[in-house]
C-alpha atoms as a PDB file:
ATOM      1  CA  UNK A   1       0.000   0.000   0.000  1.00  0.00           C
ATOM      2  CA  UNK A   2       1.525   3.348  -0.696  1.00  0.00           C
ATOM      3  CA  UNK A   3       2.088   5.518   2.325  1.00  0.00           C
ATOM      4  CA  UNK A   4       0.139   8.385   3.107  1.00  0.00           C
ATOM      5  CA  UNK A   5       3.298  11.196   2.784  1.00  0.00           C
ATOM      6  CA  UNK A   6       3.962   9.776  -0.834  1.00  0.00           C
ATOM      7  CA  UNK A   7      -0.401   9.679  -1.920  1.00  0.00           C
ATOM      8  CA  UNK A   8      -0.081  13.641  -0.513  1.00  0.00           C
ATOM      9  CA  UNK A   9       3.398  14.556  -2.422  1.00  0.00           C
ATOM     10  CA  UNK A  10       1.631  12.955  -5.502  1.00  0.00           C
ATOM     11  CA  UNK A  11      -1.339  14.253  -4.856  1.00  0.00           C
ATOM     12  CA  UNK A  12       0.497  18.083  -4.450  1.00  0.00           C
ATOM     13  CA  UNK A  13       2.790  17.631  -7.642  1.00  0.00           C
ATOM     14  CA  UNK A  14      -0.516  16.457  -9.902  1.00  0.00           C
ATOM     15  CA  UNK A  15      -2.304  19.704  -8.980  1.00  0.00           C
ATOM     16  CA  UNK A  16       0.235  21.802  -9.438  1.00  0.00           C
ATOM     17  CA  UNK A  17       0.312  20.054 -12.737  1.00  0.00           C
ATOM     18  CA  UNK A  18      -3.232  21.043 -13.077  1.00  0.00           C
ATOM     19  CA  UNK A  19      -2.386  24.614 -12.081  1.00  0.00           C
ATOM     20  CA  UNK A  20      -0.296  24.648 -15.347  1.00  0.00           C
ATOM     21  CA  UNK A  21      -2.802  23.841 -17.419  1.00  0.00           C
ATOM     22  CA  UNK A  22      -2.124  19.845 -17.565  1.00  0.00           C
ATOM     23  CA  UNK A  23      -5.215  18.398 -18.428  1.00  0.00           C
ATOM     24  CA  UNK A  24      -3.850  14.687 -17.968  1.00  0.00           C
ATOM     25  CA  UNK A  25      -3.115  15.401 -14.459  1.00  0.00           C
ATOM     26  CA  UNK A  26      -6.989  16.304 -13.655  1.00  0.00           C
ATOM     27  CA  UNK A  27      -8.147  13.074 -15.652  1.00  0.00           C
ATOM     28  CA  UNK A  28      -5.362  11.420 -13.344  1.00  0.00           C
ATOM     29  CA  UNK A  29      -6.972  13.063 -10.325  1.00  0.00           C
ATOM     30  CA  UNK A  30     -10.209  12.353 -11.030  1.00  0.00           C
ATOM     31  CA  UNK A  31      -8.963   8.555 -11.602  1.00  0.00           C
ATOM     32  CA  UNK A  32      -8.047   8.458  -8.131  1.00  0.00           C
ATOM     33  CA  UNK A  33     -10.965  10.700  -5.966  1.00  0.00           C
ATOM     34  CA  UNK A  34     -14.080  10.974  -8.447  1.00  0.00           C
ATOM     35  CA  UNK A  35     -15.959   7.563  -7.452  1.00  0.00           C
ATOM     36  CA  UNK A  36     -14.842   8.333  -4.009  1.00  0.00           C
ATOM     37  CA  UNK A  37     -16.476  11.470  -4.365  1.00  0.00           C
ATOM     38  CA  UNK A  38     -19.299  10.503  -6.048  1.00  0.00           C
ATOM     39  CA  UNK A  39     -20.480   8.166  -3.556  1.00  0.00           C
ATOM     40  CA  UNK A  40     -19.795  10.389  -0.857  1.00  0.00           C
ATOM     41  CA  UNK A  41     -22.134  12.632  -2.857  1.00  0.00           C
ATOM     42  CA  UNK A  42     -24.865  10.144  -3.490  1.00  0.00           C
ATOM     43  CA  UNK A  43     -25.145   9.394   0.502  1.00  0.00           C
ATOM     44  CA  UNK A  44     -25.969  12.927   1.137  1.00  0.00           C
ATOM     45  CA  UNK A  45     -28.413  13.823  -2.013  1.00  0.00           C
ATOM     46  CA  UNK A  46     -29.598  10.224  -2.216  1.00  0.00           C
ATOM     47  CA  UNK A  47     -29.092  11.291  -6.297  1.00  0.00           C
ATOM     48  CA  UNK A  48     -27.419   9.770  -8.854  1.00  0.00           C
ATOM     49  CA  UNK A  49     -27.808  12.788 -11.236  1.00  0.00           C
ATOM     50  CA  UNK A  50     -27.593  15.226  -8.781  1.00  0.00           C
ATOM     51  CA  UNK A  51     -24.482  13.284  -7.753  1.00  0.00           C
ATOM     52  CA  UNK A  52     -22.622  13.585 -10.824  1.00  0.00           C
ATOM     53  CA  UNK A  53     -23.187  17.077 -11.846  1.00  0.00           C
ATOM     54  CA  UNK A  54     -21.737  17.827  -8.229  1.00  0.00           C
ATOM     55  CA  UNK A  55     -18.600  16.050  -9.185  1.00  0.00           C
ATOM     56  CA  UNK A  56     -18.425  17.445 -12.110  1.00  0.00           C
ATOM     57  CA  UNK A  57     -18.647  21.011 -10.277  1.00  0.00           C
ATOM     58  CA  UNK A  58     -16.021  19.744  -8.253  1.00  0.00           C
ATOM     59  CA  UNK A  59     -13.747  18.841 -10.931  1.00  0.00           C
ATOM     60  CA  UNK A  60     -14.567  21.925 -12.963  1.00  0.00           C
ATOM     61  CA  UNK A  61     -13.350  24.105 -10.207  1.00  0.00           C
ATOM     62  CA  UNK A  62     -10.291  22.245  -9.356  1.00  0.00           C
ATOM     63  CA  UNK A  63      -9.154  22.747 -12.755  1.00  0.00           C
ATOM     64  CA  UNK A  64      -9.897  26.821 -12.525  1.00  0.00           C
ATOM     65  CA  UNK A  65      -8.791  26.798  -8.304  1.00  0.00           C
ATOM     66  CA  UNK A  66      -5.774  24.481  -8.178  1.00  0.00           C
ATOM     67  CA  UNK A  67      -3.395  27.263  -7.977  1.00  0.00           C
ATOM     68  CA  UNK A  68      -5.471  28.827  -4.670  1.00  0.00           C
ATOM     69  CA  UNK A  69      -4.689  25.373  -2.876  1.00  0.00           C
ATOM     70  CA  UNK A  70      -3.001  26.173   0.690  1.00  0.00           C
ATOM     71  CA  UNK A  71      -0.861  23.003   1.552  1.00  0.00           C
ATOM     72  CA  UNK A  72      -0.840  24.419   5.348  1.00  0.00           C
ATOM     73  CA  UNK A  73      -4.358  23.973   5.491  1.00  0.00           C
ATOM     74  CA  UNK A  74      -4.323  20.588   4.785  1.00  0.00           C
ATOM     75  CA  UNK A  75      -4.107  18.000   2.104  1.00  0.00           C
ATOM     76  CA  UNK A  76      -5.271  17.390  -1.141  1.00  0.00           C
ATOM     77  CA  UNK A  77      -7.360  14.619  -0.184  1.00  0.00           C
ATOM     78  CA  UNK A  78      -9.410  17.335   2.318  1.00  0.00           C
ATOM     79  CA  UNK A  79      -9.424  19.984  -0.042  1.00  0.00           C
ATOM     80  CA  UNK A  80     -11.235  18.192  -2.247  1.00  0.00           C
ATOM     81  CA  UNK A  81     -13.466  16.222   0.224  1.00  0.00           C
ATOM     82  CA  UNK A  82     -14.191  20.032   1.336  1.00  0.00           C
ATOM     83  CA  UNK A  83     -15.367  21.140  -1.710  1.00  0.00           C
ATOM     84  CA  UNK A  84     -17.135  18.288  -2.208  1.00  0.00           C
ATOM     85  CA  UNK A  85     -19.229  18.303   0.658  1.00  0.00           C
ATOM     86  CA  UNK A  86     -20.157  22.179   0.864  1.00  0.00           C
ATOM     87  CA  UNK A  87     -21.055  21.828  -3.318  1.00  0.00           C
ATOM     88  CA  UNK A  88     -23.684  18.749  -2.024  1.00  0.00           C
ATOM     89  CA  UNK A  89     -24.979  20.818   1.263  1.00  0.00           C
ATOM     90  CA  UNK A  90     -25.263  23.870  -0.862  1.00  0.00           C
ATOM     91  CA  UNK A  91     -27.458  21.728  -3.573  1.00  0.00           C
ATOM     92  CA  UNK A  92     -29.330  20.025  -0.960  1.00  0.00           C
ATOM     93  CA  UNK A  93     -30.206  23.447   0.606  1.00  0.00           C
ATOM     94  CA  UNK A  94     -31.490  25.042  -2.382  1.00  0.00           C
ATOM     95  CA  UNK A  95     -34.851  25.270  -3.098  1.00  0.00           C
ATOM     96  CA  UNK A  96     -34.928  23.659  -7.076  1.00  0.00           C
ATOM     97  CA  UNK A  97     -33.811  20.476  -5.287  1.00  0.00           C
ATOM     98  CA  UNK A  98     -35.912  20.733  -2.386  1.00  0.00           C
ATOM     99  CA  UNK A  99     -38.995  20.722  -4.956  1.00  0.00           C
ATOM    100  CA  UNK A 100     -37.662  17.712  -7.244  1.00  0.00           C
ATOM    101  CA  UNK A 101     -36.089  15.484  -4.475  1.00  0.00           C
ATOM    102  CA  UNK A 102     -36.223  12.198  -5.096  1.00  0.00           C
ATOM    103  CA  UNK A 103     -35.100   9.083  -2.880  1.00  0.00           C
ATOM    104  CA  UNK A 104     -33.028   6.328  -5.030  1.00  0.00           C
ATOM    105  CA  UNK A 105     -32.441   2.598  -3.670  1.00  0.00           C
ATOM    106  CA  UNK A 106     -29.359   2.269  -1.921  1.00  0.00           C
ATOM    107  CA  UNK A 107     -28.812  -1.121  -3.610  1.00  0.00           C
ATOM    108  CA  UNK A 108     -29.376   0.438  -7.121  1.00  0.00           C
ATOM    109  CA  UNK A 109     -26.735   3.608  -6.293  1.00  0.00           C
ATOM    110  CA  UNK A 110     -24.089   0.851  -5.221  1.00  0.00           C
ATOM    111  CA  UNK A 111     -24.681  -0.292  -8.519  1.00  0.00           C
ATOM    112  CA  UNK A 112     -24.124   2.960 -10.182  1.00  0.00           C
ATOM    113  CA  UNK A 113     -21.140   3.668  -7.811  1.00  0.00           C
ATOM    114  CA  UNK A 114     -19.840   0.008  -8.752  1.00  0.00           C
ATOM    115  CA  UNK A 115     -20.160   0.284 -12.465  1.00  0.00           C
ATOM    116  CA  UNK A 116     -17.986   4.018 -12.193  1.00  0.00           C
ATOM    117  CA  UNK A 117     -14.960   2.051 -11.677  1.00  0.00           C
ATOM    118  CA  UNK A 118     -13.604   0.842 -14.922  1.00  0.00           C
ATOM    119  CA  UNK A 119     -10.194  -0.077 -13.693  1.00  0.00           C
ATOM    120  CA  UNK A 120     -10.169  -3.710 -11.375  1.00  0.00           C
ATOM    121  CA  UNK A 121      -7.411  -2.261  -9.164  1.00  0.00           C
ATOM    122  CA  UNK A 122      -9.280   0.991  -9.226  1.00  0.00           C
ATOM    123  CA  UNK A 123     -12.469  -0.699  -7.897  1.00  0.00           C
ATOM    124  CA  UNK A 124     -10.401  -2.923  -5.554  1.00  0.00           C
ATOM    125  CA  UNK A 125      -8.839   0.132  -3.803  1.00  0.00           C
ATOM    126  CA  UNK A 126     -12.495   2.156  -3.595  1.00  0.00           C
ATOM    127  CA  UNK A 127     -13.661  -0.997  -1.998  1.00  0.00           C
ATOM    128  CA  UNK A 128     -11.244  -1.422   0.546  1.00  0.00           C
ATOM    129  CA  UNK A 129     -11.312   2.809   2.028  1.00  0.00           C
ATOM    130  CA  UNK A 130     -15.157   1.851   1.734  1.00  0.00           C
ATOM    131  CA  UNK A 131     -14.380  -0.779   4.130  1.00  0.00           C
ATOM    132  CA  UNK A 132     -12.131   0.541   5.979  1.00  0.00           C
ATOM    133  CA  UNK A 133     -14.178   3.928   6.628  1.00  0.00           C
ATOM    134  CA  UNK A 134     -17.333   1.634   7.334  1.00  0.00           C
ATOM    135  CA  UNK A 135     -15.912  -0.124  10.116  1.00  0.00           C
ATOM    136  CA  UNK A 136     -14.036   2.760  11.889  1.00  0.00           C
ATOM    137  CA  UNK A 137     -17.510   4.364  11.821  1.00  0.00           C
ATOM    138  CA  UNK A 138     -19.186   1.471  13.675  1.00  0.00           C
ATOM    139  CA  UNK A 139     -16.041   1.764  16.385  1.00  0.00           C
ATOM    140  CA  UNK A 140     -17.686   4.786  17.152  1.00  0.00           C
ATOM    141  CA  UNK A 141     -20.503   5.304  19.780  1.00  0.00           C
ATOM    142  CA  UNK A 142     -24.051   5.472  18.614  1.00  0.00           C
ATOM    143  CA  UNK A 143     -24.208   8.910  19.741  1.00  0.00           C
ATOM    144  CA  UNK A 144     -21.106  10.236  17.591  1.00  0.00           C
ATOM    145  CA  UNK A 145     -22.657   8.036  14.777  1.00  0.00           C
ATOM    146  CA  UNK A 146     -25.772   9.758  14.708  1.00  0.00           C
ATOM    147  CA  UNK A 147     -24.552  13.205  14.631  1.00  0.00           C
ATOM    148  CA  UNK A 148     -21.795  12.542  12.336  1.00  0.00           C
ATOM    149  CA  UNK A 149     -24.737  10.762   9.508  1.00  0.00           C
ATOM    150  CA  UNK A 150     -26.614  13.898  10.061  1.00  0.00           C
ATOM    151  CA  UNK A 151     -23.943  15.720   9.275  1.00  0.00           C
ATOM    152  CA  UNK A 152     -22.195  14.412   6.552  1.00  0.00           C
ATOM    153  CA  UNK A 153     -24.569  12.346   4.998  1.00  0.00           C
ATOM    154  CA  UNK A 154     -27.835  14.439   5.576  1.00  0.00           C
ATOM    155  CA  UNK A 155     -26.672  17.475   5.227  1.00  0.00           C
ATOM    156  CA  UNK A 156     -27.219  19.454   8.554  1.00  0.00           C
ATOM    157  CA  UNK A 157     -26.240  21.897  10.098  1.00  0.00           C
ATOM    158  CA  UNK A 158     -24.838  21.866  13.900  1.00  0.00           C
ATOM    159  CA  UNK A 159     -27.563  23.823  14.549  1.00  0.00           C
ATOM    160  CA  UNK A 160     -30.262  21.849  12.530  1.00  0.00           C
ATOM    161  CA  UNK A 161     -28.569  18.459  14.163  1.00  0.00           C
ATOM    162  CA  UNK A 162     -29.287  20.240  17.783  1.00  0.00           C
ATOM    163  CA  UNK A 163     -32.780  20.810  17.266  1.00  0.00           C
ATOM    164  CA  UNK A 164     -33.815  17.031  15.625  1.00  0.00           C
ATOM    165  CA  UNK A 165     -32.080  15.354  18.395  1.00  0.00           C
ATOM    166  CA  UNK A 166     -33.337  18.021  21.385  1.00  0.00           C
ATOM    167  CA  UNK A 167     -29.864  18.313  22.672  1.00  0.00           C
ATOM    168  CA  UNK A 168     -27.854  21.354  23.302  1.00  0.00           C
ATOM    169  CA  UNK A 169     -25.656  22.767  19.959  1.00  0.00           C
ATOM    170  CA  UNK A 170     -22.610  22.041  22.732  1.00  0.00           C
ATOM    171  CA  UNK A 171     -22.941  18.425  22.303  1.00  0.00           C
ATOM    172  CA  UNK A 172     -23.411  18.358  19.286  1.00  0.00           C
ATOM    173  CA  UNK A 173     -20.429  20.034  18.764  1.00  0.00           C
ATOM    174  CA  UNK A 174     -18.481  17.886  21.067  1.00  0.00           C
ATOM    175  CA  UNK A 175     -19.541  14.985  19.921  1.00  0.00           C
ATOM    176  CA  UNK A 176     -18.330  15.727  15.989  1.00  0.00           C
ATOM    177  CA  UNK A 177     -15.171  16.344  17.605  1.00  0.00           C
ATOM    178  CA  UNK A 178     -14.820  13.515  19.539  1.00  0.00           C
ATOM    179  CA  UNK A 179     -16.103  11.654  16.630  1.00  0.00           C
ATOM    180  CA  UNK A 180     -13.330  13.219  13.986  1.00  0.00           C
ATOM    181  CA  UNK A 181     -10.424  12.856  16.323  1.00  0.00           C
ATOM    182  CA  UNK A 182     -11.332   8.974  17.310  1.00  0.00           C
ATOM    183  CA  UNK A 183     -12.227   8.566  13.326  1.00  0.00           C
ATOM    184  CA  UNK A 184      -8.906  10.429  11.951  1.00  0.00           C
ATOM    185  CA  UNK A 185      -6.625   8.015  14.845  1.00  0.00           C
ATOM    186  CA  UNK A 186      -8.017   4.554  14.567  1.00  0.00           C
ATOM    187  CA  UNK A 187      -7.720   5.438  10.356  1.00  0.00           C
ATOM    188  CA  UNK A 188      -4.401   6.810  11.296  1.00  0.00           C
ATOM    189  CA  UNK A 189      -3.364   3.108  12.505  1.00  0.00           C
ATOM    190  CA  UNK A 190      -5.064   0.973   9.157  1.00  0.00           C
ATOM    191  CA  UNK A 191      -3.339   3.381   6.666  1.00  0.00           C
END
């Protein structure tokens, strides 16, 4: 498996690539993050169209953004997880999907996610982090699960989170942190 400081020095040297205009280096980053993506997209719009014209956002603006990426502020892998996940909350939000949301079979968006991944290794390695990021979430306590779907995979706010579950917006922020730092060191130890 490669290590985590080479996947971010590769990761950094494809997008400044990118940032020069080298449009082999995006189709090489998408290779490697857009089915990731995409699911992670999918989970929290529960659509597969919807879905894929985020990623495609996503993609667009790391082609017009990858010079404005700040190494300090993390890596390439977050930056784009980042994106990601404020494009899908800010289409979830907004009222033209509110009116044509639609719910889609989880069994039939595995599918779709599945059938994204032309290359065996490809699919091999998406299945594993799938695996991987499954079970570290069930480590977790039912509590930190809960807010942390809400959150990531629903779309809510801290705020919005507070007020379903009746519980002051202080736990609810604790327990995302608690969640995160548990989440980022037992994923720490299996990568």
């Amino acid at each position: 498996m490669v290590s985590r400081t080479s996947r971010d020095d590769d990761d950094r040297a494809r997008l400044q690539r990118i940032a020069q205009g080298d449009e082999s280096a995006l189709s090489e980053m998408y290779d490697q993050y857009g089915q990731f993506l995409y699911s992670f997209v999918v989970r929290i719009l529960h659509s597969v169209e919807e879905a894929e014209d985020v990623v495609q956002d996503v993609f667009l603006q790391v082609w017009k953004k990858a010079a404005t990426y700040e190494q300090g502020k993390g890596t390439v892998y977050t930056w784009l997880v980042t994106m990601t996940r404020n494009r899908a909350i800010d289409r979830l939000r907004s009222k033209d999907f509110r009116a044509h949301y639609q719910q889609v079979d989880v069994n039939t968006v595995a599918l779709a996610a599945e059938s994204r991944v032309s290359n065996p290794h490809a699919r091999s390695v998406f299945s594993d982090v799938q695996r991987v990021v499954s079970g570290t979430l069930s480590r977790l306590s039912l509590d930190q699960q809960q807010v942390l779907a809400l959150a990531y995979y629903e779309g809510f706010s801290q705020s919005e989170i507070a007020k379903k579950l009746n519980i002051p917006l202080g736990t609810v922020k604790s327990r995302m942190r608690k969640a995160l730092y548990s989440m980022r060191s037992m994923l720490q130890e299996k990568m």
